[in-house]
Every structure is written in structure tokens, then in C-alpha cells.
N, C-alpha and C. Protein backbone atom coordinates (compact mmCIF):
# COMPACT_ATOMS: atom_id res chain seq x y z
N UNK A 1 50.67 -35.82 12.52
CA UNK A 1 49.82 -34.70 12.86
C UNK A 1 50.63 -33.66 13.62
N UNK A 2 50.58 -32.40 13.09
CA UNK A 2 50.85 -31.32 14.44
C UNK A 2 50.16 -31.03 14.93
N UNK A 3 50.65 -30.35 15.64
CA UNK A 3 50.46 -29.48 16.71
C UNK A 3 49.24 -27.95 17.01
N UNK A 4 49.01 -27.80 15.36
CA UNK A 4 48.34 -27.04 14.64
C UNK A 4 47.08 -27.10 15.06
N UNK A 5 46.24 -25.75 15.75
CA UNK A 5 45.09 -25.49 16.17
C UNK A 5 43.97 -25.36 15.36
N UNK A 6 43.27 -26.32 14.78
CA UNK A 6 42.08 -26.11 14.00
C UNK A 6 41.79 -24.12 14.16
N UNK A 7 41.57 -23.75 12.89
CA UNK A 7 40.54 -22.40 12.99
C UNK A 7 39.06 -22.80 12.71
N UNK A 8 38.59 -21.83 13.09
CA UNK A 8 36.97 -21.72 11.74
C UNK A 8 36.59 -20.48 12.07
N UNK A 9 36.01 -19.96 10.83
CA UNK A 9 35.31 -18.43 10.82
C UNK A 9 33.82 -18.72 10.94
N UNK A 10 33.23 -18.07 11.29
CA UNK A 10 31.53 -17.90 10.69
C UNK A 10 31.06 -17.12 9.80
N UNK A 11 30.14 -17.46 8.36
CA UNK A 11 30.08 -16.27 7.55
C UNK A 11 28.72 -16.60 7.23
N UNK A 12 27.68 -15.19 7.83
CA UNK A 12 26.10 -15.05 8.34
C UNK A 12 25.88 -16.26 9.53
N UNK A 13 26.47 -16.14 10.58
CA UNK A 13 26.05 -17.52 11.83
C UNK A 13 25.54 -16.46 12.72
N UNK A 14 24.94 -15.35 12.59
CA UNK A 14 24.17 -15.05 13.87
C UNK A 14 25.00 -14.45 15.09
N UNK A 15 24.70 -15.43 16.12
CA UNK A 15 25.43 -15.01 17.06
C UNK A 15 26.12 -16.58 17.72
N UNK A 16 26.42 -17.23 16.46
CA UNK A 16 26.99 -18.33 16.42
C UNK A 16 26.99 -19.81 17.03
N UNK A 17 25.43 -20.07 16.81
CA UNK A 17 24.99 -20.93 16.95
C UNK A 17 25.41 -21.93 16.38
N UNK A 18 26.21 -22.14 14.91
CA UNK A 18 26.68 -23.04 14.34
C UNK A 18 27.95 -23.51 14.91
N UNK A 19 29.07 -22.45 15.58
CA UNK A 19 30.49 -22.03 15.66
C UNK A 19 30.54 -22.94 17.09
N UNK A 20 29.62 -23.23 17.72
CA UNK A 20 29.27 -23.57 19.41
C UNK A 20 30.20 -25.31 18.74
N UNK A 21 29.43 -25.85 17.81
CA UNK A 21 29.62 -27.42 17.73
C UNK A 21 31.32 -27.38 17.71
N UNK A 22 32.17 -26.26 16.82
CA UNK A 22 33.17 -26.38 16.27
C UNK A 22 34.07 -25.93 17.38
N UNK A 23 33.51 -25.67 18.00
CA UNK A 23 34.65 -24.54 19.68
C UNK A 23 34.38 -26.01 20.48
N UNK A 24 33.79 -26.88 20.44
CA UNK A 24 33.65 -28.01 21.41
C UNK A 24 34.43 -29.29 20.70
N UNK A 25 34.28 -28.75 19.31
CA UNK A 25 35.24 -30.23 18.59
C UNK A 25 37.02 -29.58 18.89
N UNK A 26 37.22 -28.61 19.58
CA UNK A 26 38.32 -28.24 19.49
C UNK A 26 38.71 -26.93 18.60
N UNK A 27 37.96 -26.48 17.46
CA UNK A 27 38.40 -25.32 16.85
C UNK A 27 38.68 -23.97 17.55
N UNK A 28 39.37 -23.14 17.10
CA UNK A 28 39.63 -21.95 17.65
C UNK A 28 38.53 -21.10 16.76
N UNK A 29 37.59 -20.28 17.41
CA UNK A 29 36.68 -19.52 16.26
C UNK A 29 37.45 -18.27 16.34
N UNK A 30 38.03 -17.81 15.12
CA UNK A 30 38.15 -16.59 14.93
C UNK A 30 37.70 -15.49 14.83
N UNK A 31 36.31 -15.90 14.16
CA UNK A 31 35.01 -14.62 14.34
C UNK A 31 34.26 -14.94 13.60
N UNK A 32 33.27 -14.25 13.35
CA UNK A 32 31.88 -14.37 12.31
C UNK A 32 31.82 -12.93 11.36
N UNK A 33 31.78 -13.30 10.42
CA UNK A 33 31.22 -12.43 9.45
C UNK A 33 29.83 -11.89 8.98
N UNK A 34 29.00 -11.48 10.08
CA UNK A 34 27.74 -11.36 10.03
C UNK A 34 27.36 -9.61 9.18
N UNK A 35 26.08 -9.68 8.45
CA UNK A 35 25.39 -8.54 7.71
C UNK A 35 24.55 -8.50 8.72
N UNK A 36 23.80 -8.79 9.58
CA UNK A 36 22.68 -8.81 9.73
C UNK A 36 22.97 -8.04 11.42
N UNK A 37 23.42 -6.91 11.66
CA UNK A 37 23.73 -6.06 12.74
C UNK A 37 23.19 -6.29 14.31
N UNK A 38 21.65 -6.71 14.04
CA UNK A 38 20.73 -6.86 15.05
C UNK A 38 21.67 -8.05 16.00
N UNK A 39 22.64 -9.00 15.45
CA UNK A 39 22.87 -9.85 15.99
C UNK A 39 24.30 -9.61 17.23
N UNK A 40 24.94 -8.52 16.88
CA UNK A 40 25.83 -7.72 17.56
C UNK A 40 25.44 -6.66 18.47
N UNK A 41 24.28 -6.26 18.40
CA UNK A 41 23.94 -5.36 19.35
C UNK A 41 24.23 -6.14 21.01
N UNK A 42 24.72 -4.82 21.30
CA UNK A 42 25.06 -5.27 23.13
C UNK A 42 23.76 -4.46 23.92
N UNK A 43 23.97 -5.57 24.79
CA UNK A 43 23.07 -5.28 25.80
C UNK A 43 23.17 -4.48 26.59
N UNK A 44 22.70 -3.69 27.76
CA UNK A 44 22.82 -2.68 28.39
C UNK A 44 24.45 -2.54 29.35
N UNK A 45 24.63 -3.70 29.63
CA UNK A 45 26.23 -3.62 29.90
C UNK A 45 27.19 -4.26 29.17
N UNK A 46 26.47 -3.69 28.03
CA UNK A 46 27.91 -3.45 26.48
C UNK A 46 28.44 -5.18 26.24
N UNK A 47 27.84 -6.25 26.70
CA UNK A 47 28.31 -7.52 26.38
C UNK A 47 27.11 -8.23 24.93
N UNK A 48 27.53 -8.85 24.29
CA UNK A 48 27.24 -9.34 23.15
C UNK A 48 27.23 -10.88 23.70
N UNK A 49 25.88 -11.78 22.82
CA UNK A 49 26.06 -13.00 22.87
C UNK A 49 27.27 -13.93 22.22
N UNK A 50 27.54 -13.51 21.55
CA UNK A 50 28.81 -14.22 20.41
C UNK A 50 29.90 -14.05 21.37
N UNK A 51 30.24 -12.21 21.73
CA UNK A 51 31.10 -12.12 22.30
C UNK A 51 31.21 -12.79 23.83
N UNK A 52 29.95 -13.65 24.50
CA UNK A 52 30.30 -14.31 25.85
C UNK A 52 30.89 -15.62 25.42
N UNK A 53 30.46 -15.86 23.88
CA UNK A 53 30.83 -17.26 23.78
C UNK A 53 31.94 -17.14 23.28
N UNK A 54 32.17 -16.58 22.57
CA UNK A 54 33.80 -16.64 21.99
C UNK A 54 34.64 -15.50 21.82
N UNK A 55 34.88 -15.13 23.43
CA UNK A 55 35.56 -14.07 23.66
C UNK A 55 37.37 -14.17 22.96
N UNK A 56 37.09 -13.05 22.60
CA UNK A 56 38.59 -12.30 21.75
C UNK A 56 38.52 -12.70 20.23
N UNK A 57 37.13 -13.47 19.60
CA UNK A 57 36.76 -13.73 18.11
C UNK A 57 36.26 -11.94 17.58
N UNK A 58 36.48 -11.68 16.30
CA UNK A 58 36.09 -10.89 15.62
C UNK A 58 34.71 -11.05 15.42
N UNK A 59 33.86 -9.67 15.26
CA UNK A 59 32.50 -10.04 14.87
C UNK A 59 32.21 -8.61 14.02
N UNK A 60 32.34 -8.72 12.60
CA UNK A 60 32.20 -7.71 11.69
C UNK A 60 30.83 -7.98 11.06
N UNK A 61 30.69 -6.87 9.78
CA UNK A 61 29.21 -6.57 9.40
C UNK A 61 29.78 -6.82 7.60
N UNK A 62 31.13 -6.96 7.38
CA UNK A 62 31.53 -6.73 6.24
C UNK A 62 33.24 -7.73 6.04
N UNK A 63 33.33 -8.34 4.86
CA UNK A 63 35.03 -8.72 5.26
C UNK A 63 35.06 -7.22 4.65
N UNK A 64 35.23 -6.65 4.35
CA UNK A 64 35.89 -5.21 3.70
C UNK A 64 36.17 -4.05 5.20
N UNK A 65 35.63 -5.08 6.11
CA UNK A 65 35.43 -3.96 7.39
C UNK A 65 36.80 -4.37 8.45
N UNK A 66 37.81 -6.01 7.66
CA UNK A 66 38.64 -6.33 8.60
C UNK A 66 39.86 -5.42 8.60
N UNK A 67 40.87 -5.35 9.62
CA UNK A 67 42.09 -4.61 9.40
C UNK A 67 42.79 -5.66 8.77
N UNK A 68 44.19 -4.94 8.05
CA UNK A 68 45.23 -5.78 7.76
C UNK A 68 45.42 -7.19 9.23
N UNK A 69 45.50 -7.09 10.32
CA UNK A 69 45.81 -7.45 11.58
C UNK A 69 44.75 -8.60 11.74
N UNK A 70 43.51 -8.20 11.63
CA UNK A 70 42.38 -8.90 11.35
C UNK A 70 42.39 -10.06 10.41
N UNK A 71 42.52 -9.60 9.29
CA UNK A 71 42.70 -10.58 7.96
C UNK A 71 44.02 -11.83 8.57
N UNK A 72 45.26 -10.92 8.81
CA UNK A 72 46.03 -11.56 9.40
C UNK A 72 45.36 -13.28 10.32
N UNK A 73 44.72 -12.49 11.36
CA UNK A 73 44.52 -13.80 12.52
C UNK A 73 43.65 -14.53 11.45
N UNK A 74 42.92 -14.50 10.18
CA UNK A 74 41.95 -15.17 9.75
C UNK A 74 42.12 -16.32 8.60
N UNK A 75 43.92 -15.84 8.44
CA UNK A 75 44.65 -16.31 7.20
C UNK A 75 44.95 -18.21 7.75
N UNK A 76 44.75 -19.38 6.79
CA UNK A 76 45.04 -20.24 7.47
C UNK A 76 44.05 -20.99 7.92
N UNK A 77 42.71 -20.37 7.64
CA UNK A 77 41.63 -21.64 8.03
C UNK A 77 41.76 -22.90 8.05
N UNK A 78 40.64 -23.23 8.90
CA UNK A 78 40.54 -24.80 8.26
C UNK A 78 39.44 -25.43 7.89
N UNK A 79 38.13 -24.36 8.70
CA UNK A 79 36.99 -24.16 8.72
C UNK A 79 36.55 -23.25 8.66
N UNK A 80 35.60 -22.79 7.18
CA UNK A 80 34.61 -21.83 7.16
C UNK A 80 32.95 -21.93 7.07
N UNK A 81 32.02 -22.06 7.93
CA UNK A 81 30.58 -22.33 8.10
C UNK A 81 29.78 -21.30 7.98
N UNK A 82 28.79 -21.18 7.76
CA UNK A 82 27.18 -20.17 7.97
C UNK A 82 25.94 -21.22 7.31
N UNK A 83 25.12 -20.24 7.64
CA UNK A 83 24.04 -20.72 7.12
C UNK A 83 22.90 -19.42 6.58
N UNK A 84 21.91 -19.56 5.73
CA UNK A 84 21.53 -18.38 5.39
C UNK A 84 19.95 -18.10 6.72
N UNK A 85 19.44 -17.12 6.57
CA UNK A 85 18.61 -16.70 7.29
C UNK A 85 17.47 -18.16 7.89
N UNK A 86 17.66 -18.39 8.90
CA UNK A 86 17.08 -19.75 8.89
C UNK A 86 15.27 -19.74 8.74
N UNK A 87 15.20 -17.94 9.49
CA UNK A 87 13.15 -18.15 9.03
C UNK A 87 13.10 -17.29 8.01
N UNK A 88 13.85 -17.41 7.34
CA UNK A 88 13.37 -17.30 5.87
C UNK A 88 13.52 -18.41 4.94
N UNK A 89 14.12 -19.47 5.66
CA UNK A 89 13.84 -20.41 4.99
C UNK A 89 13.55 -21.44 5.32
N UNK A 90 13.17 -21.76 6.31
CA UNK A 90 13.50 -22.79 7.28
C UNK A 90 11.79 -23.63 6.82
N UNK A 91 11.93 -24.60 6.87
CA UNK A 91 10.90 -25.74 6.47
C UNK A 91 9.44 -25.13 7.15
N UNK A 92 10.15 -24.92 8.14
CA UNK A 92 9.03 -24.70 9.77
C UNK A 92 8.16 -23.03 9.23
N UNK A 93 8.78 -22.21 8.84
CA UNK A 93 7.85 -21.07 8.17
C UNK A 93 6.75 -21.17 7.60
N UNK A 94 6.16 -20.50 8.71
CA UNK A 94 4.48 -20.67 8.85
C UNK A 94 3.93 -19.19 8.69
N UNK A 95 4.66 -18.16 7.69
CA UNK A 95 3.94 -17.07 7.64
C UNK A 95 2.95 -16.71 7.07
N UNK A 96 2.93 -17.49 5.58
CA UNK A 96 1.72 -17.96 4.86
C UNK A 96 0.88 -18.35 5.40
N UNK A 97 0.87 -18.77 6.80
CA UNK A 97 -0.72 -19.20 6.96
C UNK A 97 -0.60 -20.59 6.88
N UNK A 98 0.06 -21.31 5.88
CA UNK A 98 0.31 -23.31 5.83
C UNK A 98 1.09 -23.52 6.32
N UNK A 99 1.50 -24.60 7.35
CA UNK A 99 1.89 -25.66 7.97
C UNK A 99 2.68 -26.13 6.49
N UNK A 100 4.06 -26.86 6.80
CA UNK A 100 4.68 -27.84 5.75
C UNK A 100 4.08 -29.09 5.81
N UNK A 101 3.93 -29.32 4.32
CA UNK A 101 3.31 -30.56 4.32
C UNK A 101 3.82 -32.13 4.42
């Protein structure tokens, strides 16, 4: 074995709720690849949830949005995770009106 630092990216994790298990098994998170903007918005003193948890990770809206430099730190994975919109799909969605049966 080397010496070699596990990576993992996130691609749609929010504000990286998935990325939390993989930063505790040891991975280095490089960033998340999120569409969904609402999840990057900063709070009134400009700090982001993702960004308290995994400060100096990338957090884009697009891969087409990384720099050469960017792509760079991302080259080399070892881990790539997401998951899709969880209440839109999630068992527990109760917008209809029914309970899962």
C-alpha cells in the first residue's frame, strides 16, 4: 500500500451529506458537483455549509464550470458519489396525500 490519499468528488450531494461518511473514512473531498444552486448559497457572513465542512473543496454548478487547475486537483479519483434529489424520490414522499405502503 502507499502512501496515496484516498480522493472523492460529490456529483448532486447537496451540501454533502453523503461526502461527511467519506472525509471520516479518511478521504480527501475534493468538491461536489452540484446543479441545484440553492445549496451554495452563503449565508449572511458569506460562509456556505459544504464550505464549513470541507474547507478548500470545490463546489461548482457545472463540470464545464471547472478551470484547467480545477480539473487538475480532481484528476486521480478514487471515489465518485451523489445521489439524486432525495424528496423527489425518497420512499417517505407524502405529497400525494398517501403514506408508503
Amino acid at each position: 500500500m502507499t502512501n496515496h490519499q484516498l480522493k472523492a468528488i460529490g456529483l448532486t450531494c447537496g451540501i454533502g451529506s453523503l461526502l461527511v461518511g467519506a472525509k471520516q473514512a479518511g478521504f480527501k473531498v475534493v468538491g461536489n458537483i452540484e446543479w441545484r444552486t440553492y445549496y451554495g448559497k452563503p449565508d449572511t457572513q458569506g460562509r456556505t455549509t459544504f464550505g464549513e465542512n470541507f474547507g478548500g473543496a470545490l463546489f461548482k454548478n457545472r463540470i464545464s464550470h471547472l478551470s484547467p487547475q480545477e480539473i487538475e486537483r480532481c484528476m486521480e479519483l478514487d471515489l465518485a458519489m451523489g445521489h439524486p434529489e432525495c424528496g423527489n424520490y425518497s420512499q417517505l414522499n407524502t405529497t400525494n396525500g398517501q403514506r408508503p405502503g
